[in-house]
Protein backbone atom coordinates (compact mmCIF):
# COMPACT_ATOMS: atom_id res chain seq x y z
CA UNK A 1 -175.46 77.77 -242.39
CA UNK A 2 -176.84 76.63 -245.81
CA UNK A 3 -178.01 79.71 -247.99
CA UNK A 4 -179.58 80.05 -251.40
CA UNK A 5 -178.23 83.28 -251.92
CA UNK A 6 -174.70 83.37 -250.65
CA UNK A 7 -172.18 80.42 -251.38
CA UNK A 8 -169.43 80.85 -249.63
CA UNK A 9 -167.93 77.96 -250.67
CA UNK A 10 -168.38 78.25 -254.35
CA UNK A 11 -167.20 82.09 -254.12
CA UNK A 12 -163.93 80.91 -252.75
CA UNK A 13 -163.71 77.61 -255.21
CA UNK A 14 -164.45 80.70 -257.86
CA UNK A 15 -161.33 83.05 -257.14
CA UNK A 16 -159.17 80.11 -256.74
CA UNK A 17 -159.68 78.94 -260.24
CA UNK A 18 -159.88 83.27 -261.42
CA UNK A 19 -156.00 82.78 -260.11
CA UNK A 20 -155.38 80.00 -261.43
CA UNK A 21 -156.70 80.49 -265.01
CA UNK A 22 -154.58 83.89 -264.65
CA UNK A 23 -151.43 82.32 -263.55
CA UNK A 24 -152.32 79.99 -266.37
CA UNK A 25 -152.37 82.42 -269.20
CA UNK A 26 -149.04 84.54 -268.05
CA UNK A 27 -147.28 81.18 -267.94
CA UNK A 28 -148.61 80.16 -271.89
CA UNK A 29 -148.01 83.40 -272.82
CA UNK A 30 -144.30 83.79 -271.72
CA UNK A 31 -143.79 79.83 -273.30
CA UNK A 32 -145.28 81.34 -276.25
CA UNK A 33 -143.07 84.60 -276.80
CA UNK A 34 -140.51 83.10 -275.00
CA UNK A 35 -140.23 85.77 -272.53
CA UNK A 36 -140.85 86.61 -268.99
CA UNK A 37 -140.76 90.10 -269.69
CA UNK A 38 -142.39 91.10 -273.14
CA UNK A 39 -144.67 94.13 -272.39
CA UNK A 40 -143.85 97.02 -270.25
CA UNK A 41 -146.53 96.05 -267.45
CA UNK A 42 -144.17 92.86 -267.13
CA UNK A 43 -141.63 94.89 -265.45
CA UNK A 44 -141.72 98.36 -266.46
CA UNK A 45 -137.58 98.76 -265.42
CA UNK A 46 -136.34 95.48 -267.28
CA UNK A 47 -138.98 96.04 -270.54
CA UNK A 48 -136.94 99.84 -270.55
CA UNK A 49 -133.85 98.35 -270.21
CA UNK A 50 -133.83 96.05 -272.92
CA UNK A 51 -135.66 98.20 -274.87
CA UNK A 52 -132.93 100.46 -275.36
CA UNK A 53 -130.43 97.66 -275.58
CA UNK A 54 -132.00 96.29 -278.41
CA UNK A 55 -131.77 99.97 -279.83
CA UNK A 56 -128.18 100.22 -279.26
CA UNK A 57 -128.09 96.71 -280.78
CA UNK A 58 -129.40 97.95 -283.96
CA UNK A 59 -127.25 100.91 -283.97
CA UNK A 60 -124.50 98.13 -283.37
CA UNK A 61 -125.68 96.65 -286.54
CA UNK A 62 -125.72 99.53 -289.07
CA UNK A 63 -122.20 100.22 -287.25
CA UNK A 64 -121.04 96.43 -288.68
CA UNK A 65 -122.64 96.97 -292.03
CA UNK A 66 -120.77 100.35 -292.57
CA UNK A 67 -117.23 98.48 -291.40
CA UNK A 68 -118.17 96.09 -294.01
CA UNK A 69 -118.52 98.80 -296.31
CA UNK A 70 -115.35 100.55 -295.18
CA UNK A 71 -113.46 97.50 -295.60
CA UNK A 72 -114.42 96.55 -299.36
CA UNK A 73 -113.26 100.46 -300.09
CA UNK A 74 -110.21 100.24 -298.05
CA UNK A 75 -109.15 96.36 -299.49
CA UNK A 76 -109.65 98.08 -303.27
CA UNK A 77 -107.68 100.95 -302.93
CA UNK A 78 -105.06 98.74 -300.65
CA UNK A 79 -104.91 96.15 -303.29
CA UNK A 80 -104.58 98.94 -306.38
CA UNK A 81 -101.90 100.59 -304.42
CA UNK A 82 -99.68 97.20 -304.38
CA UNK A 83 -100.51 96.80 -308.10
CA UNK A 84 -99.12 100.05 -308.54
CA UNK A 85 -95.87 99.68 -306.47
CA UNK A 86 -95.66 96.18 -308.91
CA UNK A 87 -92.62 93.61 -308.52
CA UNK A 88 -90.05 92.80 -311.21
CA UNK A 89 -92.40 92.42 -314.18
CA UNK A 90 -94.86 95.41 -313.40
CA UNK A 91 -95.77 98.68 -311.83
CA UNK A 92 -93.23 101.56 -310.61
CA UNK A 93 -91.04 98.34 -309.58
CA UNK A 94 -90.05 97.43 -312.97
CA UNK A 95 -90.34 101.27 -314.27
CA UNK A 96 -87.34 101.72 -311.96
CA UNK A 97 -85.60 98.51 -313.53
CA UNK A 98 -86.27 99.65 -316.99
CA UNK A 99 -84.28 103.23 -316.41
CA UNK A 100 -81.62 101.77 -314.99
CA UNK A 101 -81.30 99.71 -317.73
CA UNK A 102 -81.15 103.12 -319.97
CA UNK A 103 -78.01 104.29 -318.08
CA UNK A 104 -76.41 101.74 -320.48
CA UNK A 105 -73.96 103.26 -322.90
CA UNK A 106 -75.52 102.71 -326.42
CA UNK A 107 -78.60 100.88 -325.25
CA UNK A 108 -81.80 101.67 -327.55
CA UNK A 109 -83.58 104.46 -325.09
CA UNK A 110 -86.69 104.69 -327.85
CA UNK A 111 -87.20 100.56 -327.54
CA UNK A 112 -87.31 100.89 -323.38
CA UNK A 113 -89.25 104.29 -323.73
CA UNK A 114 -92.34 102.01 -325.12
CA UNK A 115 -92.35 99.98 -322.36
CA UNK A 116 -92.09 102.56 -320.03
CA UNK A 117 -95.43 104.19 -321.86
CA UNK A 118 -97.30 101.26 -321.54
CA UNK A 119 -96.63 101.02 -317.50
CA UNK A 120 -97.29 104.38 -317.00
CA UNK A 121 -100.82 104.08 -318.92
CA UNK A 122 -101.30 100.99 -316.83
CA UNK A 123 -100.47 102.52 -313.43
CA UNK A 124 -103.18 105.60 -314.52
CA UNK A 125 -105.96 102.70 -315.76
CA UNK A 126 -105.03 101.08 -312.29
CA UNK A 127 -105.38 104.29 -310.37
CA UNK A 128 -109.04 105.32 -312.42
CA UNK A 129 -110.14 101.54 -311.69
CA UNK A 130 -109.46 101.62 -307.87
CA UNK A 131 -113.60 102.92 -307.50
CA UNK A 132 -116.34 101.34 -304.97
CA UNK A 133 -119.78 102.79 -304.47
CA UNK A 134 -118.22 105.87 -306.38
CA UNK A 135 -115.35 106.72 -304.09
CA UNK A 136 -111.67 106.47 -305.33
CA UNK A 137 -108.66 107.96 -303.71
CA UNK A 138 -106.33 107.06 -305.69
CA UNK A 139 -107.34 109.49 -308.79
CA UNK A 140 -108.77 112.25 -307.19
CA UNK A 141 -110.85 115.20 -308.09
CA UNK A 142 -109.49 118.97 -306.80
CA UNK A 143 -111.37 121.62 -308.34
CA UNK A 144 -111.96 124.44 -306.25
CA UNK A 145 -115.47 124.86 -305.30
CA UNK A 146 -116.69 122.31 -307.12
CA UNK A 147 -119.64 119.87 -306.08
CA UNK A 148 -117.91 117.11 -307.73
CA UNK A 149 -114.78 117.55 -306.43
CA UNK A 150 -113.22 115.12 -304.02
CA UNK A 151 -113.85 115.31 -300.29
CA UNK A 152 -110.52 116.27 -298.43
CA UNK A 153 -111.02 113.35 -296.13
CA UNK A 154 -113.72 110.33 -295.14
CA UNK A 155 -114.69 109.25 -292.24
CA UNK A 156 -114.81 105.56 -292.06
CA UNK A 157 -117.93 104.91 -289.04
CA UNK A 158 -116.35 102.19 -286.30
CA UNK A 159 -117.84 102.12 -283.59
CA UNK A 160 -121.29 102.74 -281.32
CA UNK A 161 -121.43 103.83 -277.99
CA UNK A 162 -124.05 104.97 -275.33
CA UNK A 163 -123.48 106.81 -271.93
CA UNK A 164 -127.26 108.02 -270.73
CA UNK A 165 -129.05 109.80 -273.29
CA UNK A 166 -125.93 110.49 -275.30
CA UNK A 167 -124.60 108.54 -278.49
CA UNK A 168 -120.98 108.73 -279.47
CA UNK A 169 -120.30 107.73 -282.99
CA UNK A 170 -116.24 106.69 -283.51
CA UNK A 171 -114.95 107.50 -286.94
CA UNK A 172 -111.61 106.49 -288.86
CA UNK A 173 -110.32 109.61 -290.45
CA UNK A 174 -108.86 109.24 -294.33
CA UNK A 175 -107.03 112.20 -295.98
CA UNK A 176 -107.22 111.79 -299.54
CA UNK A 177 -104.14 113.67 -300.35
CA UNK A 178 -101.84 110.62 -298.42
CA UNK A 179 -103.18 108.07 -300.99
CA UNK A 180 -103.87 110.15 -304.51
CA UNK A 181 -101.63 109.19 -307.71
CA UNK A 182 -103.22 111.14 -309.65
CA UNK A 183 -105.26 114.49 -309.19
CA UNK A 184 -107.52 116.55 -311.73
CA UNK A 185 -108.85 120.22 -311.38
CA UNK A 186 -106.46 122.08 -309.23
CA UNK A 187 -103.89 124.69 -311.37
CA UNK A 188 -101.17 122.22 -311.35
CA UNK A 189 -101.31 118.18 -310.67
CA UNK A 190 -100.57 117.20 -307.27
CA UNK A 191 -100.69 113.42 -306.98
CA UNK A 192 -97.58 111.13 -306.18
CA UNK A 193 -97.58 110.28 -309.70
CA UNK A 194 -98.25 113.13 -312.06
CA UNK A 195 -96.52 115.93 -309.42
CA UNK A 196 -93.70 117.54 -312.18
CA UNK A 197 -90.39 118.07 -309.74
CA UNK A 198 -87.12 118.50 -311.41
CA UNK A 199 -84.43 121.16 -311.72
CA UNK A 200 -82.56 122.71 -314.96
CA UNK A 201 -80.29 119.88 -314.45
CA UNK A 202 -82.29 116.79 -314.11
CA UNK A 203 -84.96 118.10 -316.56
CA UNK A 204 -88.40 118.47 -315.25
CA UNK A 205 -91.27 115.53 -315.02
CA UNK A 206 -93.66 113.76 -313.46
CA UNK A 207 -93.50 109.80 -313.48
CA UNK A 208 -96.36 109.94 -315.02
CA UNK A 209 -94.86 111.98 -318.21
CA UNK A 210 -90.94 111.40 -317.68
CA UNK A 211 -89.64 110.77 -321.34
CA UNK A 212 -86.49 108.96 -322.38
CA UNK A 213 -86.65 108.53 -325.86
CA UNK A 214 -84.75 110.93 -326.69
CA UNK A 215 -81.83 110.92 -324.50
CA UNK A 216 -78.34 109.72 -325.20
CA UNK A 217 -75.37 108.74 -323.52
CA UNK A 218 -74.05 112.91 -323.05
CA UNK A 219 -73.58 113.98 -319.96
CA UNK A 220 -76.75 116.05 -319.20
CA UNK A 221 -78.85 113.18 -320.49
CA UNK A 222 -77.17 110.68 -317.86
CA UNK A 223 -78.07 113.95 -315.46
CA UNK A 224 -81.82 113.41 -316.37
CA UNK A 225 -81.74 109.84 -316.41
CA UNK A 226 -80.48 110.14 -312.91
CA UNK A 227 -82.99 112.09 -311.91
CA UNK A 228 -85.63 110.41 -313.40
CA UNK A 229 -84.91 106.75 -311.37
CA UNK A 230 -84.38 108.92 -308.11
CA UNK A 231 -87.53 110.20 -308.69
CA UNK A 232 -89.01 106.64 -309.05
CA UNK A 233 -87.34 105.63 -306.29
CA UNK A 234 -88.93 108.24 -304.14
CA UNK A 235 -92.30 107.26 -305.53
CA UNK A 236 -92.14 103.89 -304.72
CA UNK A 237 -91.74 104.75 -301.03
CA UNK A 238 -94.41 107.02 -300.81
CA UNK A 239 -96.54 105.04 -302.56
CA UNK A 240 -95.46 102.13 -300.10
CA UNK A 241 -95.88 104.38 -297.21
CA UNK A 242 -99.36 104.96 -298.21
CA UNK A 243 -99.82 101.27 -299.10
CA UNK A 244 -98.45 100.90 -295.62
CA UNK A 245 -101.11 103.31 -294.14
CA UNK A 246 -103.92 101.68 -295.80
CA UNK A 247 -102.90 98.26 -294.10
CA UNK A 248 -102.89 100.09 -290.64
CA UNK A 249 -106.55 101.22 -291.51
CA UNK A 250 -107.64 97.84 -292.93
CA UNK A 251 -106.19 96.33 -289.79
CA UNK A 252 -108.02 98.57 -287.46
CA UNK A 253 -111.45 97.88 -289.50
CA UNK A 254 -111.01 94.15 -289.32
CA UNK A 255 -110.77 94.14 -285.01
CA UNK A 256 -113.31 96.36 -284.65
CA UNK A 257 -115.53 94.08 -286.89
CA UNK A 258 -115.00 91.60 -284.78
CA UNK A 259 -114.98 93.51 -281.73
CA UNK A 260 -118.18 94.91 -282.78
CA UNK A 261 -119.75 91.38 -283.78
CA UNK A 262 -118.84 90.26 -280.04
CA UNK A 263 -119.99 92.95 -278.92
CA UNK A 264 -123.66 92.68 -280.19
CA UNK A 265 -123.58 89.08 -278.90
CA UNK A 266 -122.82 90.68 -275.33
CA UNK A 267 -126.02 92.63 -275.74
CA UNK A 268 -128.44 89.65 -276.54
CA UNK A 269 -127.34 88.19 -273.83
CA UNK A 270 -127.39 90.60 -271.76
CA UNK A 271 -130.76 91.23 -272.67
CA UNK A 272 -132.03 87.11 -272.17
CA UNK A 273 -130.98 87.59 -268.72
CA UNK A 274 -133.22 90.74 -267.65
CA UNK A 275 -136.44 89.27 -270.07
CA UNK A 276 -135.94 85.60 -271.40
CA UNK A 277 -138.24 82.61 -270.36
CA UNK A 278 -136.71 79.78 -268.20
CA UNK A 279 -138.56 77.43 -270.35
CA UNK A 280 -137.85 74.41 -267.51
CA UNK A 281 -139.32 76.48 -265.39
CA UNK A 282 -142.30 77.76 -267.13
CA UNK A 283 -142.75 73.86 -268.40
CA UNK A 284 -142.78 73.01 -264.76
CA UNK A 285 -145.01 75.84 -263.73
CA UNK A 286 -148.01 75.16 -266.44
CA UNK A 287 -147.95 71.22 -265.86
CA UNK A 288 -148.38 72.32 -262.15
CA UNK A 289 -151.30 74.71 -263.10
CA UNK A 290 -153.11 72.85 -265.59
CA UNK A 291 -153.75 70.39 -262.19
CA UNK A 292 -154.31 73.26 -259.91
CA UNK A 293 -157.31 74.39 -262.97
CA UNK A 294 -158.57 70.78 -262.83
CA UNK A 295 -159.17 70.79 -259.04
CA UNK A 296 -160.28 74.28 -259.30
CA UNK A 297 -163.17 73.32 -262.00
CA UNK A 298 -163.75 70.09 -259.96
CA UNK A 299 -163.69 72.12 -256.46
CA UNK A 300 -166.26 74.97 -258.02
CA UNK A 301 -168.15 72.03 -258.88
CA UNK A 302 -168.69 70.56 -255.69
CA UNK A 303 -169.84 73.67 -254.46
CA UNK A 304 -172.20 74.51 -256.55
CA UNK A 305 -173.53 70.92 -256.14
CA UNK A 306 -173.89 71.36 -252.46
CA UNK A 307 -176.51 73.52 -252.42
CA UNK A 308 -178.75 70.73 -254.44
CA UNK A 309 -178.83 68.49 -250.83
CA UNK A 310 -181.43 71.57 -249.82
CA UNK A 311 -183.89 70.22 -251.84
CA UNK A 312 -184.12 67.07 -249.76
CA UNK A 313 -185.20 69.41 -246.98
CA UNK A 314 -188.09 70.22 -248.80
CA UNK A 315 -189.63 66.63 -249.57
């Protein structure tokens, strides 16, 4: 039955191209962004998954920056720690060479004592320069109560982690004490380098201070010189085993840099899998539509055209 008033035909040819033209649009919108899954109405489960993965991957990120942070601190006061354990020309290394060279019988003490001054100034300008973004644990502040003063320890962020609702934040723990030359504030010093040990036999001193100037070849002054290059000694391998400590710590920073770096790439893809585009796909699926909106313009067309051959009823 031909009607004027109901056109089946063009109704039909109508929703097919209302489908179309929406099929159309979702497919040029997810070539466009990219993504299959870019608003929640998408797919309200994969848009809240990756949602919070992309969270967690910017969590991941401030994680890497403050590793990279970590790292420059821990390199500085790594690298002023070596200084200060020096080789044959510098640092405690060649303080120890220099006062065994005093044990000499006649030897000029005063003409050694000035080159022991100048390395101990040089291990305390070496100790004051180890300083990044205001932190240095190498000459450290102890007064009591004080604002100022040097925290006991740091905690070094490295790593991010997620279980449910609940965020776990891994740190690396740094006592100051294990890596401090040099310490001001507190009622007596108690760095590796200005500590005063000693007895009434060996004198007392702190490398920092020890003194030979003075002494001569006597028996009690051979007692102190002893004394003093033991006490060296024993500085060099704490200041080694804190060196040593350092390079465990610097270590442990650098694979969890990495591990963290890796780790973020793990997320992104993770989340291209639940929302990314197949772009052959969607290329496919809008060269296919475009045709199916073609016929479905050309279809409505038709219809609406048939109702024209009632006219010649009417002549």
């Amino acid at each position: 039955m031909s009607s004027l008033l109901t056109n089946s035909t063009a109704m039909t040819a109508l929703q097919t191209l209302r489908s179309v033209s929406s099929q159309l649009a979702s497919t040029q919108t997810r070539i466009s962004t990219g993504q299959r899954v870019s608003t929640a109405s998408d797919n309200a489960a994969y848009w809240s998954i990756a949602t919070s993965m992309r969270s967690d991957n910017a969590a991941l990120a401030a994680v890497s920056d403050s590793l990279g942070l970590s790292a420059a601190t821990v390199d500085t006061e790594y690298t002023a720690l070596n200084t200060v354990i020096g080789d044959k020309d510098s640092g405690l290394t060649k303080l120890q060479a220099l006062l065994v060279e005093a044990k000499t019988a006649g030897i000029d003490r005063s003409k050694i004592q000035a080159d022991v001054t100048q390395i101990q100034a040089q291990l305390k300008s070496t100790a004051n320069s180890a300083t990044i973004n205001g932190i240095n644990w190498l000459s450290i502040d102890v007064t009591p109560s004080s604002s100022t003063a040097t925290p006991t320890s740091f905690n070094l962020v490295s790593s991010y982690s997620r279980v449910g609702s609940t965020p776990t934040i891994g740190t690396i723990t740094v006592t100051t004490a294990t890596y401090a030359l040099y310490t001001t504030g507190g009622s007596t010093a108690s760095g590796i380098l200005d500590t005063v040990t000693g007895n009434s036999t060996t004198g007392f001193a702190s490398v920092s201070s020890l003194n030979i100037g003075s002494l001569t070849d006597s028996a009690t002054d051979q007692a102190k010189l002893d004394g003093y290059i033991a006490q060296v000694t024993a500085a060099i391998g704490t200041v080694a085993s804190a060196a040593a400590n350092l390079g465990a710590v610097k270590n442990r920073i650098s694979t969890n840099t990495e591990f963290v770096k890796n780790l973020m790439d793990s997320v992104d893809r993770g989340i291209g899998q639940l929302v990314d585009a197949d772009m052959n796909q969607e290329s496919t699926r809008l060269s296919a539509l475009q045709v199916q909106q073609q016929l479905g313009v050309q279809a409505l067309s038709i219809a609406n055209n048939s109702s024209q051959s009632i006219l010649s009823l009417f002549r």
